[in-house]
C-alpha atoms as a PDB file:
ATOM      1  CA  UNK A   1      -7.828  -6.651  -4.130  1.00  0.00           C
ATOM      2  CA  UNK A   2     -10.563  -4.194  -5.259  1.00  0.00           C
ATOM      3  CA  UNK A   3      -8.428  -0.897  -6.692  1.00  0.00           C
ATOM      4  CA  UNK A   4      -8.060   1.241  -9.155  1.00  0.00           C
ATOM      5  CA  UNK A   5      -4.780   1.401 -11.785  1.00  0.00           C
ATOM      6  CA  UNK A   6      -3.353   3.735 -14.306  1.00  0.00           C
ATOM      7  CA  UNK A   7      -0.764   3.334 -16.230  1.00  0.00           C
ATOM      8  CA  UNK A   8       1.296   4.966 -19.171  1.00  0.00           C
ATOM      9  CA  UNK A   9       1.822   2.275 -21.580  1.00  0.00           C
ATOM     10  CA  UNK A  10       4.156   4.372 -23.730  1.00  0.00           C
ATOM     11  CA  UNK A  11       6.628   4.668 -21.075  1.00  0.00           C
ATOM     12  CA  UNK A  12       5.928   1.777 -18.629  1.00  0.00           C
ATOM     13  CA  UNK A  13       5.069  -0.816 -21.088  1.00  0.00           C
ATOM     14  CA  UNK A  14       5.353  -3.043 -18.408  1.00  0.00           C
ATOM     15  CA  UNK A  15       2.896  -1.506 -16.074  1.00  0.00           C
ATOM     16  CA  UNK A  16       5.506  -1.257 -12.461  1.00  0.00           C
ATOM     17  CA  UNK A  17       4.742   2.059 -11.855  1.00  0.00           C
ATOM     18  CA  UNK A  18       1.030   3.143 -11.331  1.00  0.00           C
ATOM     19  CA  UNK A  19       0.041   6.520 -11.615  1.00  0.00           C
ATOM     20  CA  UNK A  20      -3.412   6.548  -9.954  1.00  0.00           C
ATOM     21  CA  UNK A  21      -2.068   8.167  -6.480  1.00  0.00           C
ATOM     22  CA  UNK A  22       0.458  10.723  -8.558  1.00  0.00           C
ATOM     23  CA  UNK A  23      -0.697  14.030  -7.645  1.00  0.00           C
ATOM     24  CA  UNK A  24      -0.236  15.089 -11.439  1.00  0.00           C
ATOM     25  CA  UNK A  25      -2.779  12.366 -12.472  1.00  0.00           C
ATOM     26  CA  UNK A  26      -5.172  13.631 -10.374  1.00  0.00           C
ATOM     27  CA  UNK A  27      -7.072  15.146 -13.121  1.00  0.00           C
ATOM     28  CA  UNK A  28      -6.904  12.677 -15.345  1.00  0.00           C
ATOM     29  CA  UNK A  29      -8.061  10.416 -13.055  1.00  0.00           C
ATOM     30  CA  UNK A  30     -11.213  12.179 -12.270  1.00  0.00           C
ATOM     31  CA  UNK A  31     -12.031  12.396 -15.970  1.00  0.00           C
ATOM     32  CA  UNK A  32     -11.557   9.099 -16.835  1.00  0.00           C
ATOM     33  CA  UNK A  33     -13.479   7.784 -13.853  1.00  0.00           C
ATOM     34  CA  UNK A  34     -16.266  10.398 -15.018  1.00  0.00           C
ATOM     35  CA  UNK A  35     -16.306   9.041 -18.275  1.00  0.00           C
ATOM     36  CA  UNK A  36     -16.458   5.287 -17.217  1.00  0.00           C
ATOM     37  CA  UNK A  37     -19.645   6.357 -15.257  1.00  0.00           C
ATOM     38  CA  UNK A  38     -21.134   8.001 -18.163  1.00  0.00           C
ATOM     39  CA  UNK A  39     -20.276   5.343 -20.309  1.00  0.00           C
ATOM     40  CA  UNK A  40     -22.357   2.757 -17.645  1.00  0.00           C
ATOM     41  CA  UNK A  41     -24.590   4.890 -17.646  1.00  0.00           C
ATOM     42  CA  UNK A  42     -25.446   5.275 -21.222  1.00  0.00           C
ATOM     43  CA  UNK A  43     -24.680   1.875 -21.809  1.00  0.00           C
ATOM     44  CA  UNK A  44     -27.524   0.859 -19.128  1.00  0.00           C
ATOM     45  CA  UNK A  45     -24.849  -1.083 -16.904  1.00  0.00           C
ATOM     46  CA  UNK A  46     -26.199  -0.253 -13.695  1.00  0.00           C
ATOM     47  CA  UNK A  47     -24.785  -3.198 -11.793  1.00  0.00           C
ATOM     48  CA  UNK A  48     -27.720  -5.144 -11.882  1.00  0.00           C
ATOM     49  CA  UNK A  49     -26.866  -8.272 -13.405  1.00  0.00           C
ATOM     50  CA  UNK A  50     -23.641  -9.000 -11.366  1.00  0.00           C
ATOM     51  CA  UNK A  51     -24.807  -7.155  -7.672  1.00  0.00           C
ATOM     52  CA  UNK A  52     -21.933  -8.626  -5.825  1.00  0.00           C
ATOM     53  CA  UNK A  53     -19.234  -6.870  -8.245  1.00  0.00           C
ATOM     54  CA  UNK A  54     -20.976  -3.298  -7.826  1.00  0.00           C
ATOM     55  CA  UNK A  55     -21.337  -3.597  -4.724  1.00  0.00           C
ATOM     56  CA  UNK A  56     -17.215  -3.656  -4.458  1.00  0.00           C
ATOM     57  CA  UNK A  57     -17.459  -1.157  -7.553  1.00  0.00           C
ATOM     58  CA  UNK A  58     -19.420   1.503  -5.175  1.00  0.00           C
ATOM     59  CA  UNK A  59     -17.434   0.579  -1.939  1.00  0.00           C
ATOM     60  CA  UNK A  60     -13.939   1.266  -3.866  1.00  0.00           C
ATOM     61  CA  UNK A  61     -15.252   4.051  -6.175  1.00  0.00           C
ATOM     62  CA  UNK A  62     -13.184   6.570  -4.388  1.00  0.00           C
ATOM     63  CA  UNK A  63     -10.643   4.355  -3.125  1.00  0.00           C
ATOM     64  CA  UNK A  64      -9.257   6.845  -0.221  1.00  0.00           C
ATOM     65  CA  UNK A  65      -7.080   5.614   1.971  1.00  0.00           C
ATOM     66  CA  UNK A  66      -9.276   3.819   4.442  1.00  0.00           C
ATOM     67  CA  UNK A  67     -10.427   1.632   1.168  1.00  0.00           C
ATOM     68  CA  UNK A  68      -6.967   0.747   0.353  1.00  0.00           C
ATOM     69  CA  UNK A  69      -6.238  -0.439   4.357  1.00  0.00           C
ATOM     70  CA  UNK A  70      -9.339  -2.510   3.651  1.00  0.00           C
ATOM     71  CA  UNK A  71      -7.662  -3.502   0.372  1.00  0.00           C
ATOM     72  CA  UNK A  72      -4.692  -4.735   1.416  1.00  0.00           C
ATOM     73  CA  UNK A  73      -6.450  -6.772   4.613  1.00  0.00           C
ATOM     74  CA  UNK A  74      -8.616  -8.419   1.861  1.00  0.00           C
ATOM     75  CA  UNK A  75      -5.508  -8.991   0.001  1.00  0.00           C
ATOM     76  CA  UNK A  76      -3.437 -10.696   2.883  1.00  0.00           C
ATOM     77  CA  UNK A  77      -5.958 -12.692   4.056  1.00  0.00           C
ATOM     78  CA  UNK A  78      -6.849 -14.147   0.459  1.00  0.00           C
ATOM     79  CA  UNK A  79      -2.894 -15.328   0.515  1.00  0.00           C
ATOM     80  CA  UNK A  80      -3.341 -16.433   3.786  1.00  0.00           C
ATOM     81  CA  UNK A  81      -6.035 -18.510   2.597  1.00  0.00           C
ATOM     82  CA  UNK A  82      -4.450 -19.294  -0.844  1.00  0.00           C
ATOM     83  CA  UNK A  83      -1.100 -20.699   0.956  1.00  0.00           C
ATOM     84  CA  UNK A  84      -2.678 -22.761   3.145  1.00  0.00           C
ATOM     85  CA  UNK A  85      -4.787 -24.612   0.714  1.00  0.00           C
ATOM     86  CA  UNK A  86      -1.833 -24.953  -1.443  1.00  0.00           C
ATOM     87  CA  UNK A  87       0.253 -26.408   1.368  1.00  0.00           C
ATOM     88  CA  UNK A  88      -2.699 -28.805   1.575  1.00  0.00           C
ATOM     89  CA  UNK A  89      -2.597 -29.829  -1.846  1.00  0.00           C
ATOM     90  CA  UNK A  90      -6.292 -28.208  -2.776  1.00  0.00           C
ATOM     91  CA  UNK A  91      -5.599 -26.820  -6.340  1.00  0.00           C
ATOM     92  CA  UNK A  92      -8.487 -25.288  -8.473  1.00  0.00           C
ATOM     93  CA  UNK A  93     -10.480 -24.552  -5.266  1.00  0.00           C
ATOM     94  CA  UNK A  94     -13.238 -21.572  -5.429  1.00  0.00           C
ATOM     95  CA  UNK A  95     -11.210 -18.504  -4.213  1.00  0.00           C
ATOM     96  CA  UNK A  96     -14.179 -15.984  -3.419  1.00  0.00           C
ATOM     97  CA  UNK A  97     -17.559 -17.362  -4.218  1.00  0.00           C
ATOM     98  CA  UNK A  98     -18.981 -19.430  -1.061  1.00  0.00           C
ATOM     99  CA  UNK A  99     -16.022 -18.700   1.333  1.00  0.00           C
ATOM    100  CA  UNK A 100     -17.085 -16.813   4.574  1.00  0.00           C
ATOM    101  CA  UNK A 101     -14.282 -15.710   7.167  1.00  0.00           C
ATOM    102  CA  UNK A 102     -15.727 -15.651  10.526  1.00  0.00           C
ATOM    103  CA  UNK A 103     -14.878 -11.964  12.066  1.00  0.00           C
ATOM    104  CA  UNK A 104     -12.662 -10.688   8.704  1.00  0.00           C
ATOM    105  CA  UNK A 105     -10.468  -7.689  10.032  1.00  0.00           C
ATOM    106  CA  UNK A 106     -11.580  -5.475   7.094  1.00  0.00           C
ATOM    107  CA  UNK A 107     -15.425  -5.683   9.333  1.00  0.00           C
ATOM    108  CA  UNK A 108     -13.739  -4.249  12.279  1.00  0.00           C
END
């Protein structure tokens, strides 16, 4: 699902912990999110050339906690799907692109 990770590679090499929703992140967080901006920005990536991936870039920016319910519904309905097309013996199917889920509960 859409979200946002951080990580301290020098002590979780691994990357099982993330830090993004550590209070003592918080700043750090907010300046590396500033700086990714200002790096689009000056880079001219203004979403243009992939609009469906902004669009989730914009909706998740601040990734509060009604964006991580919506997250995780995403999420568990993507294994929902995944399982049951695996049970079926469909490998290599499209996982995103085309599929349409009449009423998804991340709408209501």
């Amino acid at each position: 699902p859409p979200g946002w990770e951080l990580y301290d590679l020098a002590k979780d090499p691994h990357e099982t912990k993330n830090l993004y929703h550590d209070p003592s992140s918080a700043g750090l967080v907010k300046k590396l999110k500033g700086q990714l901006a200002a790096t689009r920005k000056r880079v001219g990536d203004d979403g243009s050339h992939f609009p469906e991936v902004e669009k989730v870039v914009q909706e998740f920016w601040d990734y509060d906690e009604v964006d991580q319910a919506k997250a995780k519904l995403i999420s568990h309905a993507y294994l929902k799907r995944r399982k049951a097309e695996l049970a079926a013996g469909k490998r290599n199917t499209p996982t995103v692109k085309g599929h349409v889920e009449k009423n998804p509960p991340w709408e209501k």
